[in-house]
N, C-alpha and C. Protein backbone atom coordinates (compact mmCIF):
# COMPACT_ATOMS: atom_id res chain seq x y z
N UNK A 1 77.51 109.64 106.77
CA UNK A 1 78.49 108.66 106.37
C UNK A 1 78.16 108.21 104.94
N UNK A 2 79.50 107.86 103.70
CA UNK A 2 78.69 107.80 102.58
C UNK A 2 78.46 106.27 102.86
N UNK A 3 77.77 106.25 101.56
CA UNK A 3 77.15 104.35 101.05
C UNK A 3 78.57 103.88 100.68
N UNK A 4 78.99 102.44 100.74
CA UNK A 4 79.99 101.76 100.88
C UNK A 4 79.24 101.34 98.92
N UNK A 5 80.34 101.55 98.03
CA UNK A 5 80.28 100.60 96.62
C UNK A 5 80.60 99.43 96.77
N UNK A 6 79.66 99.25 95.71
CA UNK A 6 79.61 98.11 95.54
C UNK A 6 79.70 97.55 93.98
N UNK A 7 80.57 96.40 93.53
CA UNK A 7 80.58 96.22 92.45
C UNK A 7 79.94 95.41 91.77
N UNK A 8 79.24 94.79 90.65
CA UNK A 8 78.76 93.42 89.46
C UNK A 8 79.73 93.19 88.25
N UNK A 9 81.14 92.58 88.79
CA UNK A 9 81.88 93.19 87.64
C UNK A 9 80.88 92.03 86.56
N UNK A 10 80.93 92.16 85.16
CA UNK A 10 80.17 91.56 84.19
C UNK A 10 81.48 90.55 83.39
N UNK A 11 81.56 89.36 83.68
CA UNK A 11 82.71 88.18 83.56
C UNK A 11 82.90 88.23 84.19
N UNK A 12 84.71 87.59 84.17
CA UNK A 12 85.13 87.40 85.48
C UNK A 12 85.93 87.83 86.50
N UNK A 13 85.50 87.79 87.97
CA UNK A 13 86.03 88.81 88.78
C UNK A 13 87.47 89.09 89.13
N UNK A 14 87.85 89.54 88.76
CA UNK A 14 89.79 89.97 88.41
C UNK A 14 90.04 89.50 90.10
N UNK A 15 89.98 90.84 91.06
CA UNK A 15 89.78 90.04 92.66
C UNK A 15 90.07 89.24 93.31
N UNK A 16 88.60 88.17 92.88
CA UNK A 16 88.62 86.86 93.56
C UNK A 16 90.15 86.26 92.99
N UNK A 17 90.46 86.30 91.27
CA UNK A 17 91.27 85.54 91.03
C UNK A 17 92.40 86.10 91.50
N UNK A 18 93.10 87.02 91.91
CA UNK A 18 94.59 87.47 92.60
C UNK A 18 94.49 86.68 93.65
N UNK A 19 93.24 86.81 94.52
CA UNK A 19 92.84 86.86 95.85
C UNK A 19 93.74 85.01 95.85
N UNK A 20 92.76 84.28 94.95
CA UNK A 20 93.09 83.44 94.68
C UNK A 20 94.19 82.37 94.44
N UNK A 21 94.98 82.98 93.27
CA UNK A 21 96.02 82.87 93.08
C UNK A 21 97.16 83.11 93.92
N UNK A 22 97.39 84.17 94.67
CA UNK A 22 98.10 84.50 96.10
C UNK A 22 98.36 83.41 96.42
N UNK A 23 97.09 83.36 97.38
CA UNK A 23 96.44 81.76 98.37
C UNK A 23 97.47 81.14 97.89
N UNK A 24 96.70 79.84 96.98
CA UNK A 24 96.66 78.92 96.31
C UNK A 24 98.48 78.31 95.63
N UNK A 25 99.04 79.85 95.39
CA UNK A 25 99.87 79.57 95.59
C UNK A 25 101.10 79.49 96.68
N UNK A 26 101.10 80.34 97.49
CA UNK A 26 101.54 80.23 98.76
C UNK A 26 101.29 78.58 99.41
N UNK A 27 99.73 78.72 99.12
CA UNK A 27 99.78 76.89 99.72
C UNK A 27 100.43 75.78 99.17
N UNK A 28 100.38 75.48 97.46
CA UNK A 28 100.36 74.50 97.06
C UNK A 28 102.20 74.87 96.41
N UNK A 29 102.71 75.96 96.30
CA UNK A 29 103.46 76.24 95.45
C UNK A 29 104.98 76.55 96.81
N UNK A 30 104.55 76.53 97.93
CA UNK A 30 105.68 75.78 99.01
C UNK A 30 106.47 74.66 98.90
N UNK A 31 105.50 73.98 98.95
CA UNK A 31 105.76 72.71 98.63
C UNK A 31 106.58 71.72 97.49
N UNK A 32 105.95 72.25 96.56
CA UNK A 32 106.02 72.33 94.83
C UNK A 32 107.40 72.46 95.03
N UNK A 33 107.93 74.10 95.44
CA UNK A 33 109.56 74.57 94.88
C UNK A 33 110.63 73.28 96.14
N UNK A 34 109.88 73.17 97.18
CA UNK A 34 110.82 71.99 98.40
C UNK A 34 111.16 70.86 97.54
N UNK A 35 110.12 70.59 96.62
CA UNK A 35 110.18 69.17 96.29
C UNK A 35 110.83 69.48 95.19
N UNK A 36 111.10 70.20 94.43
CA UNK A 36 111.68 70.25 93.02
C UNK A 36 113.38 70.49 93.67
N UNK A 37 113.63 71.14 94.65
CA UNK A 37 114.95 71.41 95.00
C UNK A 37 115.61 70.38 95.46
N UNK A 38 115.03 68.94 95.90
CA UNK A 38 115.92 67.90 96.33
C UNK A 38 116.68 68.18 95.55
N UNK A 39 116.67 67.60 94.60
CA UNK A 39 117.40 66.81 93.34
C UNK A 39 118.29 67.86 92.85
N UNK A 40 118.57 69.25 93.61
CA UNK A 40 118.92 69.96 92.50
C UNK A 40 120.55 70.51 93.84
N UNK A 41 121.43 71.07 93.38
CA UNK A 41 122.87 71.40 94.03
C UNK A 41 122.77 72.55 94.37
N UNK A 42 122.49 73.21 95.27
CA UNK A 42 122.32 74.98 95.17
C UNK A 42 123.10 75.06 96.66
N UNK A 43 124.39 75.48 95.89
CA UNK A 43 125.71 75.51 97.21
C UNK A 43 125.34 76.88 97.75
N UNK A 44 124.90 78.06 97.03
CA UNK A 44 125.11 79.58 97.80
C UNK A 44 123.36 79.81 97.88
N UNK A 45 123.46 80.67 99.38
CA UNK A 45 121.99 81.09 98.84
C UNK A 45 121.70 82.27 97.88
N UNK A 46 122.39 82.81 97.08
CA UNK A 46 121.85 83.56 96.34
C UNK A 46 121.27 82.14 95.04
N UNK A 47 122.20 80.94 94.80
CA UNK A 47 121.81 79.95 93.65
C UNK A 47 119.93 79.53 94.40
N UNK A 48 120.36 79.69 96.12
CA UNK A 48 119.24 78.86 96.47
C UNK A 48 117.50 79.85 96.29
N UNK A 49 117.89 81.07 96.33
CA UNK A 49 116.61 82.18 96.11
C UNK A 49 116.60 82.34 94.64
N UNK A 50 117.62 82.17 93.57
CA UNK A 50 117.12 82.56 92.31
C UNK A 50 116.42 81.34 91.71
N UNK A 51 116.89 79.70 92.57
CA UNK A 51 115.66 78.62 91.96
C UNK A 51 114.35 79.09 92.90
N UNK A 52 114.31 79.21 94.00
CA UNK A 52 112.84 79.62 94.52
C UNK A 52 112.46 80.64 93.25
N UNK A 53 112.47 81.23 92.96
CA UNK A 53 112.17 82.62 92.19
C UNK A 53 111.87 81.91 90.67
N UNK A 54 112.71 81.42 90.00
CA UNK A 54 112.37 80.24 88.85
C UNK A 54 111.02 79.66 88.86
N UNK A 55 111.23 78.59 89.77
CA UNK A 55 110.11 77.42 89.63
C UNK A 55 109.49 78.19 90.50
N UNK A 56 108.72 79.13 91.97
CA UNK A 56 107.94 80.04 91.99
C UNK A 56 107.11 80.40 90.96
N UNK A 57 107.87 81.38 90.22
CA UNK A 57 107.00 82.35 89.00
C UNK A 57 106.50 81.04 88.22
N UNK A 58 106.84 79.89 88.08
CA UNK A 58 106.07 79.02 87.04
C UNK A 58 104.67 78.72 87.59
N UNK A 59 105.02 78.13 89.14
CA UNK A 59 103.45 77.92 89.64
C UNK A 59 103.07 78.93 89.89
N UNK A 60 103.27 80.22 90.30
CA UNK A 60 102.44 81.09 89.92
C UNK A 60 101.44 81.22 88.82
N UNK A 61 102.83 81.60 87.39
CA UNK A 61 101.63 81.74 86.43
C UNK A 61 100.79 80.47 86.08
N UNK A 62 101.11 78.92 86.60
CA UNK A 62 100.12 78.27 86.24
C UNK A 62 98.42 78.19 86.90
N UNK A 63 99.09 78.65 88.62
CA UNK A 63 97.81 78.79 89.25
C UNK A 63 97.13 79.75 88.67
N UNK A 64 98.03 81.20 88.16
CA UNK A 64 97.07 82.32 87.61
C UNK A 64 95.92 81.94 86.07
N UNK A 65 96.65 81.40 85.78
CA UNK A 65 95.89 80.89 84.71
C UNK A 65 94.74 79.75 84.84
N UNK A 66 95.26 78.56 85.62
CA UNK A 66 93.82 78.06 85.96
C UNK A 66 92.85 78.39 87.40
N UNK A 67 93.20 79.13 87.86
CA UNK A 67 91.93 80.56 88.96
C UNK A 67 91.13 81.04 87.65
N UNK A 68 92.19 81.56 86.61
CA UNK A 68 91.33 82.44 85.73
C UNK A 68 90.29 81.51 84.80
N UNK A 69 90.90 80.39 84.31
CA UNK A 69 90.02 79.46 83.62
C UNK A 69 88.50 79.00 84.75
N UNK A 70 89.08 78.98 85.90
CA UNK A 70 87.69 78.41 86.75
C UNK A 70 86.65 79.18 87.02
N UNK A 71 87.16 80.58 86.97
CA UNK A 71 86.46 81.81 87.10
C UNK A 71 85.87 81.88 86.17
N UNK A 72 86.19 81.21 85.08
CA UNK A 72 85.33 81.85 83.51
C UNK A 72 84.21 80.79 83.40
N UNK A 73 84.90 79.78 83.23
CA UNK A 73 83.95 78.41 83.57
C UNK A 73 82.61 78.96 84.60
N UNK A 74 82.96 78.89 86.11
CA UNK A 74 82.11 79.02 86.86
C UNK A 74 81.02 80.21 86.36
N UNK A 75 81.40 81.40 85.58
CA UNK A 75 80.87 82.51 85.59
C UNK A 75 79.33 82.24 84.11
């Protein structure tokens, strides 16, 4: 059977932060798009999936970016 690799990436671990970011947003970024849509009129659901998809991709890239800042920090 071979040896299972293993990695040391040298900075920071790309990985953890998807791994991360996924998560993090799925958890916190549910919520986030519920609460931003009160206030907002979205008569069809195609209006109602292209704001999920909007404010989505924002907390996305904000979680992606601070996973990646904490990762660098921590590292």
């Amino acid at each position: 059977m071979p040896a299972v690799e293993k990695t040391n990436p040298d900075g920071v671990d790309f990985g953890w932060v998807m791994q991360t970011t996924f998560v993090t947003t799925i958890l916190v970024g549910s919520p986030i798009v519920v609460l931003a849509s009160v206030g907002v009129s979205l008569q069809t659901w195609t209006a109602r999936a292209l704001f999920a998809v909007r404010v989505g991709a924002l907390v996305w890239f904000v979680t992606a970016v601070c996973a990646y800042l904490y990762a660098r920090y921590r590292r």
